[in-house]
Protein backbone atom coordinates (compact mmCIF):
# COMPACT_ATOMS: atom_id res chain seq x y z
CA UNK A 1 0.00 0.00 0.00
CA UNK A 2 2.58 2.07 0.81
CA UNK A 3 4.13 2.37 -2.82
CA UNK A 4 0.15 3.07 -3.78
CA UNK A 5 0.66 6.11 -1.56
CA UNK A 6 3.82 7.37 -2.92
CA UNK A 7 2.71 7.18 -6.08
CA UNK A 8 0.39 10.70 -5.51
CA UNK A 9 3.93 12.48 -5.38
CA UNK A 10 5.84 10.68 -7.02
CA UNK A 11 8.20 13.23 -8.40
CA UNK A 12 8.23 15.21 -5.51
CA UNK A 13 9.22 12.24 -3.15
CA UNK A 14 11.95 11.66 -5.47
CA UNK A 15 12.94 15.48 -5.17
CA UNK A 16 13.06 14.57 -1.31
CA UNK A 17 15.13 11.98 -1.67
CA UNK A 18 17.54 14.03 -4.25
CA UNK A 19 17.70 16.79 -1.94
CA UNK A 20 18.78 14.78 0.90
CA UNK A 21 21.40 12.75 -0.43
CA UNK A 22 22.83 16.50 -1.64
CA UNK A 23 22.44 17.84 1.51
CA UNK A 24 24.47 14.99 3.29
CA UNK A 25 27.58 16.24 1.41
CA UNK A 26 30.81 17.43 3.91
CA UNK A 27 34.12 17.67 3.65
CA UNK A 28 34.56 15.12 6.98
CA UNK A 29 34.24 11.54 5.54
CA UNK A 30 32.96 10.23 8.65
CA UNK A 31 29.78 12.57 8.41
CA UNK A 32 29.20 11.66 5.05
CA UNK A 33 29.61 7.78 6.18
CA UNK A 34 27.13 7.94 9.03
CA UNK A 35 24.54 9.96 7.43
CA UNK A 36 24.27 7.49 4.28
CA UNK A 37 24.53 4.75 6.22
CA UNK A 38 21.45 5.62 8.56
CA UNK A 39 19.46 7.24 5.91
CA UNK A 40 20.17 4.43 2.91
CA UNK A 41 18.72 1.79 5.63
CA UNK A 42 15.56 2.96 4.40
CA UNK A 43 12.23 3.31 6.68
CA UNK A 44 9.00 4.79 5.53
CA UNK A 45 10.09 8.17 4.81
CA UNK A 46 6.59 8.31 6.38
CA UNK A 47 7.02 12.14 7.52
CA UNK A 48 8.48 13.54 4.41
CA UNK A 49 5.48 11.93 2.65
CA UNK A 50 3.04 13.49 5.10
CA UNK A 51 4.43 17.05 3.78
CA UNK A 52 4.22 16.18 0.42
CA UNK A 53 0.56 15.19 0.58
CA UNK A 54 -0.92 17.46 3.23
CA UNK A 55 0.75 20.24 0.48
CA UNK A 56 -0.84 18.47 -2.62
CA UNK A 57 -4.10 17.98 -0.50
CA UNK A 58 -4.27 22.15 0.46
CA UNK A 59 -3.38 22.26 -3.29
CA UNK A 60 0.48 23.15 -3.81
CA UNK A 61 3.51 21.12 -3.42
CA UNK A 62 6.52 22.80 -4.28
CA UNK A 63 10.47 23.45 -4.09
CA UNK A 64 9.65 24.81 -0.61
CA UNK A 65 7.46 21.84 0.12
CA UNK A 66 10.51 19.16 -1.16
CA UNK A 67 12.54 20.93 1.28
CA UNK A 68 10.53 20.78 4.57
CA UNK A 69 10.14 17.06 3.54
CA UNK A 70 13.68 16.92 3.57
CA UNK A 71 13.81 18.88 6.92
CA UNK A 72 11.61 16.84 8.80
CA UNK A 73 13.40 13.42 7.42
CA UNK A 74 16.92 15.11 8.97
CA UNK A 75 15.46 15.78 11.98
CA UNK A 76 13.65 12.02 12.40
CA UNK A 77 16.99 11.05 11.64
CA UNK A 78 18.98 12.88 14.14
CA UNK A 79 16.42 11.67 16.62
CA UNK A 80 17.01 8.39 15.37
CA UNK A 81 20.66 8.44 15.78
CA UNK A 82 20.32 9.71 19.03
CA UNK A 83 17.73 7.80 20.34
CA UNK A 84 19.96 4.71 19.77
CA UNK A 85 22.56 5.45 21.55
CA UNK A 86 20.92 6.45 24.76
CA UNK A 87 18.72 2.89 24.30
CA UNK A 88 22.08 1.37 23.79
CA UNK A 89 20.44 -0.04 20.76
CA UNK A 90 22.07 -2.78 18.20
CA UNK A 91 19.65 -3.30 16.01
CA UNK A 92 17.16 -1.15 13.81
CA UNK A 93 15.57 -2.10 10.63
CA UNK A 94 16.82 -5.16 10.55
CA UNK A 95 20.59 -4.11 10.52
CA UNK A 96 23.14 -3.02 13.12
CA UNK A 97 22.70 0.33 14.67
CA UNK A 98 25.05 2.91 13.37
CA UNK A 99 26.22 3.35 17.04
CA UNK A 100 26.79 -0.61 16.90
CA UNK A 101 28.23 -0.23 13.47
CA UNK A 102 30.40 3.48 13.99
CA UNK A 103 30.44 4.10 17.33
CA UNK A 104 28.27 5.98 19.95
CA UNK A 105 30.74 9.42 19.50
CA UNK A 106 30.06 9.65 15.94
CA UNK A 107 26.18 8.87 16.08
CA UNK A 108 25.93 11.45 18.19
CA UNK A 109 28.08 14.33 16.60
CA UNK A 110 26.26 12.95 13.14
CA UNK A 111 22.97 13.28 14.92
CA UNK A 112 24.22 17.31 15.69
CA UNK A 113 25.23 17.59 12.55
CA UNK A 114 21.65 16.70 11.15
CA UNK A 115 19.71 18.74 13.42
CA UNK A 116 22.04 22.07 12.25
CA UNK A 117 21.83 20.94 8.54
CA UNK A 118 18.16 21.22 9.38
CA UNK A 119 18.01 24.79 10.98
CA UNK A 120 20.62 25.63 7.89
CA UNK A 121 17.70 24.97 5.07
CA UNK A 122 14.87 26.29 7.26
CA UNK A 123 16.51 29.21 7.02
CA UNK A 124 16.92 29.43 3.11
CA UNK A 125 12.69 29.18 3.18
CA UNK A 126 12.80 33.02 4.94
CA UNK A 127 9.75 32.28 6.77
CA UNK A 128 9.74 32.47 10.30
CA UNK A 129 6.06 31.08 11.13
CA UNK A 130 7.51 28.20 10.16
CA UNK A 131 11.11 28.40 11.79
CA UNK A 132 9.56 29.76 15.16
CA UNK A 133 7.00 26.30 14.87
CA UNK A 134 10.20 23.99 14.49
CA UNK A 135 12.10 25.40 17.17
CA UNK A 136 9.41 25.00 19.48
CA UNK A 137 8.83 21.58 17.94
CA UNK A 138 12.78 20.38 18.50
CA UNK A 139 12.56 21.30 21.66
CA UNK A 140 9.74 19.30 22.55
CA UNK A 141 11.42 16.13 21.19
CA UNK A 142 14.46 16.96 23.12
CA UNK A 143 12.21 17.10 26.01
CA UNK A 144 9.89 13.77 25.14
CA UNK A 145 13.73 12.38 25.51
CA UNK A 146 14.39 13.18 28.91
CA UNK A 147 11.14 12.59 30.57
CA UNK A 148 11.21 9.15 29.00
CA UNK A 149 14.91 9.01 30.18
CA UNK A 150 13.50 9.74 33.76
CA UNK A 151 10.71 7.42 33.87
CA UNK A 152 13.01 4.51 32.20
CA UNK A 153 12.19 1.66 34.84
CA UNK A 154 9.32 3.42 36.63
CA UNK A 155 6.91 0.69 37.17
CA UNK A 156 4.23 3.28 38.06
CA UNK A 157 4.03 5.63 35.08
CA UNK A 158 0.92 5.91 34.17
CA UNK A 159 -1.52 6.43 31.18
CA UNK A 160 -1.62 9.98 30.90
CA UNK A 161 2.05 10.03 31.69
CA UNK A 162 2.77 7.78 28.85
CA UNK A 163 0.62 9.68 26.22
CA UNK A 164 2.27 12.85 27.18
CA UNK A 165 6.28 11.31 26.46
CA UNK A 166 4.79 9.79 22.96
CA UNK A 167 3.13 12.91 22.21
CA UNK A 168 6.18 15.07 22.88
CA UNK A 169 8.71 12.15 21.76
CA UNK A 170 6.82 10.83 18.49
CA UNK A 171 3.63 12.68 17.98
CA UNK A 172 4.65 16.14 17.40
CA UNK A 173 7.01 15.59 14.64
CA UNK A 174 3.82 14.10 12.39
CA UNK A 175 2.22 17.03 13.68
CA UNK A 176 4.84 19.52 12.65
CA UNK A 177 4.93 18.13 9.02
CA UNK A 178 1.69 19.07 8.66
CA UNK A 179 1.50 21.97 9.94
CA UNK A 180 4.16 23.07 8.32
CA UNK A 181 3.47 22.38 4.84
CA UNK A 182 -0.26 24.14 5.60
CA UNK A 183 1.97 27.20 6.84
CA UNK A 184 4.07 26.96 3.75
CA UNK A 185 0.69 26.79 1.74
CA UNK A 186 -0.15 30.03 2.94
CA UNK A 187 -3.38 29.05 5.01
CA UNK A 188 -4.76 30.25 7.49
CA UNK A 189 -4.23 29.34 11.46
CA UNK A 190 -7.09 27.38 11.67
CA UNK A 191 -6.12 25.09 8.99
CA UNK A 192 -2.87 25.12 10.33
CA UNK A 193 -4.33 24.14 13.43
CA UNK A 194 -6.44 21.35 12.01
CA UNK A 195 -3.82 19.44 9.92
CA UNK A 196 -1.70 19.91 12.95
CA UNK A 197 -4.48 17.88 14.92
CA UNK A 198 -4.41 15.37 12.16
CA UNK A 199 -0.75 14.88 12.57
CA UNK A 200 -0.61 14.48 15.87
CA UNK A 201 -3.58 11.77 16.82
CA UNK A 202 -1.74 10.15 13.52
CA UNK A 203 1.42 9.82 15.30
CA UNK A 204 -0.24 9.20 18.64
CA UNK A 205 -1.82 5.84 16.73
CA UNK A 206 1.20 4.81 14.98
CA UNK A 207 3.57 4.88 18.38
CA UNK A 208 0.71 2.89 20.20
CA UNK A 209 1.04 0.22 17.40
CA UNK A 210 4.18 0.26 17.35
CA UNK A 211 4.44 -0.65 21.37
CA UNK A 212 1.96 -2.86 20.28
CA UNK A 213 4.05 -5.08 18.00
CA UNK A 214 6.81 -5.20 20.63
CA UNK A 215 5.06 -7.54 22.03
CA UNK A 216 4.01 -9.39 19.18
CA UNK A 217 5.72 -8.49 16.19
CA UNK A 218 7.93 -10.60 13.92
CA UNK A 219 11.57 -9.57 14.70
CA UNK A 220 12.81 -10.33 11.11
CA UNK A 221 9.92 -8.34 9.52
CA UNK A 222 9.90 -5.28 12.49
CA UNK A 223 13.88 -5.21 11.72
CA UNK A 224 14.27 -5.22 16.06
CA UNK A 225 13.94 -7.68 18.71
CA UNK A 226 10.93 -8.45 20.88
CA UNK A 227 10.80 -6.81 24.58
CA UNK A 228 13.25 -4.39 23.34
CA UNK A 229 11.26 -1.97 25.06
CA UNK A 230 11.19 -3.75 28.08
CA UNK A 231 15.26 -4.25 27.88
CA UNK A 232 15.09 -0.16 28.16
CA UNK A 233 12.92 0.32 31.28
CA UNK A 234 9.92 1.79 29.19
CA UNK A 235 6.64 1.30 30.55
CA UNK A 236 4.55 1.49 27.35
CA UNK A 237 0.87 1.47 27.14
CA UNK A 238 0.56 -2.48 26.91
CA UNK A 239 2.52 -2.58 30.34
CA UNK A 240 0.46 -0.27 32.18
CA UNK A 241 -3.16 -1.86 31.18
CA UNK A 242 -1.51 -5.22 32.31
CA UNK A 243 -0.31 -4.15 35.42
CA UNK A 244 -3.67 -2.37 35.89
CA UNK A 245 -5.80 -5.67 34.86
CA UNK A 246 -4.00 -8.09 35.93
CA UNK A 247 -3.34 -10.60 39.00
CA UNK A 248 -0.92 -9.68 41.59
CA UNK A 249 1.41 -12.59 40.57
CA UNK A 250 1.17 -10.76 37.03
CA UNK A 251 1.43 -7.32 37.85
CA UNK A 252 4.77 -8.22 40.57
CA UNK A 253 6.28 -10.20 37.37
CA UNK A 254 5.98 -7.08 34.51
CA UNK A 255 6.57 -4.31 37.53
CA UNK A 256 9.73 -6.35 38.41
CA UNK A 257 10.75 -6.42 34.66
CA UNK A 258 10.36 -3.01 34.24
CA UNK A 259 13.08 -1.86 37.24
CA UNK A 260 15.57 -4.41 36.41
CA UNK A 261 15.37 -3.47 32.51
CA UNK A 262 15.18 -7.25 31.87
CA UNK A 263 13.25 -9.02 29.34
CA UNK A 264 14.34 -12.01 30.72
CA UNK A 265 10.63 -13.46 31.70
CA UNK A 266 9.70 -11.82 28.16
CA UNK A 267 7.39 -14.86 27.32
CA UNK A 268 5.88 -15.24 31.05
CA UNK A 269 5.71 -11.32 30.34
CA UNK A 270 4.00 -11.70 26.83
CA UNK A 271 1.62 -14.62 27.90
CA UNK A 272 0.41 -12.10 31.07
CA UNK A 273 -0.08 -9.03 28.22
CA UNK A 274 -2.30 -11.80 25.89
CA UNK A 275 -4.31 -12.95 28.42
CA UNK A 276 -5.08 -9.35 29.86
CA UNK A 277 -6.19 -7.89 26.88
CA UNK A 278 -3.83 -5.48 26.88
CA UNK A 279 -2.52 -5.46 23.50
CA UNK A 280 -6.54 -5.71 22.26
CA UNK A 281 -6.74 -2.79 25.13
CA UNK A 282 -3.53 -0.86 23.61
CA UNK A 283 -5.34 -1.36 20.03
CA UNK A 284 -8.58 0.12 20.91
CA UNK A 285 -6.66 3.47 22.16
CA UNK A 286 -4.72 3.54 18.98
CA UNK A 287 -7.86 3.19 16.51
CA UNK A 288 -9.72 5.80 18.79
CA UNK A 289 -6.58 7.96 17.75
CA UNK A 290 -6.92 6.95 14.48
CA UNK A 291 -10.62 8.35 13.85
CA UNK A 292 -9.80 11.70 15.15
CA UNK A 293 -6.83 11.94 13.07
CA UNK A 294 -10.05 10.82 10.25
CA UNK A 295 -12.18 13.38 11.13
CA UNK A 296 -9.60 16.18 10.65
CA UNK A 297 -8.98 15.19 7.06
CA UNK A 298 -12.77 15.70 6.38
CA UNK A 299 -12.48 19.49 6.61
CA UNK A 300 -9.96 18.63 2.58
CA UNK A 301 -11.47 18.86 -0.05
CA UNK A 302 -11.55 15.26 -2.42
CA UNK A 303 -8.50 14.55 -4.01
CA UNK A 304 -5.88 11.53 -4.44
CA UNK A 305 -3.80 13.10 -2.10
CA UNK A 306 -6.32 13.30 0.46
CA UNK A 307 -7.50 9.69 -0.02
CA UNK A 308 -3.52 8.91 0.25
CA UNK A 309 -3.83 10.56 3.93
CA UNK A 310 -7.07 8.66 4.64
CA UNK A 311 -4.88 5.53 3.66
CA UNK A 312 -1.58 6.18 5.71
CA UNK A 313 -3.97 6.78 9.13
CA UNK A 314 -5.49 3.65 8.11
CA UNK A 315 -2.00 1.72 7.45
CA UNK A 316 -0.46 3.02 10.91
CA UNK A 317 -3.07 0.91 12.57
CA UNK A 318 -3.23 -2.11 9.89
CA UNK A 319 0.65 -3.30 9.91
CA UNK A 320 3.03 -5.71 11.16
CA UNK A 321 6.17 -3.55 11.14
């Protein structure tokens, strides 16, 4: 399906991917190694694509357009990069970490140099709505970090505690793609406001299916391990519902995971989720999500690029990976 999708902007996603291949270019090889060797390992491009057809769908998509794609991609990148070496990750899409692979020095100094490339070709668009939104937005993420940094291992966190860290950590970024390429469309705040709302309950779904399939996803086809979560102290929504519906022998067993950061009892652990309901439970939330991120794409008019949106809120709660 996803191919189906890219196919409404077509050209322009192959602009994107132009332009950021170009914009990797330095003069210090071990940049240049890094970058191409986190962003050739592929992914959705899932956030570029949401610029290019929240543009299309307010009717414009443009050089400016190609190049908040390619903004937002650097920045999910630089996330990326640093996310995995704080999680003291090894393995992402189905291939060694670039901290595993490079080091956790240059991951990180490649992850700065992302973010700055960034900032560097926000400011060739001259338009500060847009500059002033990311900065806030960047620092949000940076934020979403740290709390879940501080709450790695916390057996207590709880629901509204976890939707706030995936909202700052995830969420917003979807959010700020479409906001932004409404801002760069020239429309009005509450547009703005409304594909901003779509952006965010879409990236709200995907993370919650995404801490679904941690639990029951096919390491070879997710590209990571089961209970890798659970190896980092994070108490994801899946967790929390268990520990709130289950037994006491069930809820000491996860609780005691969660401090020690061990997935060692990961199938007494997934076997307590199951019978729980708590992945059904986790599921529920995420479609909920899902039809409010729906509703906001009902103020568009009908178009292909539209119906491509309608189909990528659809896909972040229909997928194995």
């Amino acid at each position: 399906m996803m191919q189906q999708i890219r196919a409404t902007v077509a050209t322009e996603f192959e602009q994107v991917n132009r332009l950021i291949v170009e914009q990797l270019h330095s003069d210090v090889p071990m940049v240049e190694n890094v970058g191409h060797y986190i962003v050739g390992a592929g992914g959705k491009r899932l956030r570029p694509l949401l610029v290019l057809l929240s543009a299309s769908a307010l009717g414009s998509c443009g050089p400016d357009q190609i190049k908040f794609a390619a903004i937002i991609e650097f920045i999910h990148t630089a996330t990326l990069l640093h996310d995995d070496v704080v999680d003291i990750s090894a393995l992402r899409r189905g291939r060694p970490t670039a901290n595993a692979e490079f080091g956790n020095a240059p991951s990180v100094l490649v992850g700065d140099f992302l973010y700055s490339r960034a900032f560097q070709l926000m400011v060739q668009l001259a338009n500060m709505d847009i500059l002033d939104h990311m900065a806030d937005t960047t620092n949000t993420i940076a934020e979403g970090e740290v709390l879940q940094l501080a709450r790695a291992g916390q057996a207590g966190t709880t629901e509204a505690q976890y939707l706030d860290v995936i909202s700052r950590k995830t969420a917003i970024l979807f959010a700020a793609a479409c906001f932004g390429a409404a801002t760069l469309n020239g429309e009005e705040q509450p547009v703005r406001q409304s594909m901003h709302s779509f952006g965010l309950n879409l990236g709200i779904a995907f993370q919650m299916i995404d801490d679904v399939l941690d639990y029951e996803g096919d390491p070879a086809t997710m590209g990571k391990n089961v209970g890798d979560d659970l190896t980092e102290g994070k108490t994801t929504l899946p967790l929390i519902h268990a520990m709130r519906a289950g037994n006491a022998a069930e809820q000491a067993l996860i609780s005691d995971a969660i401090r020690a950061k061990s997935a060692e009892r990961i199938d007494d652990i997934v076997s307590a989720v199951n019978r729980c309901g708590s992945l059904d439970y986790t599921r529920a939330q995420a479609i909920r999500y899902h039809d409010l991120a729906l509703a906001q794409l009902q103020k568009l008019p009908d178009s292909d690029s539209r119906a491509s949106l309608e189909r990528i809120t659809h896909l972040s709660v229909n997928r194995d990976h």
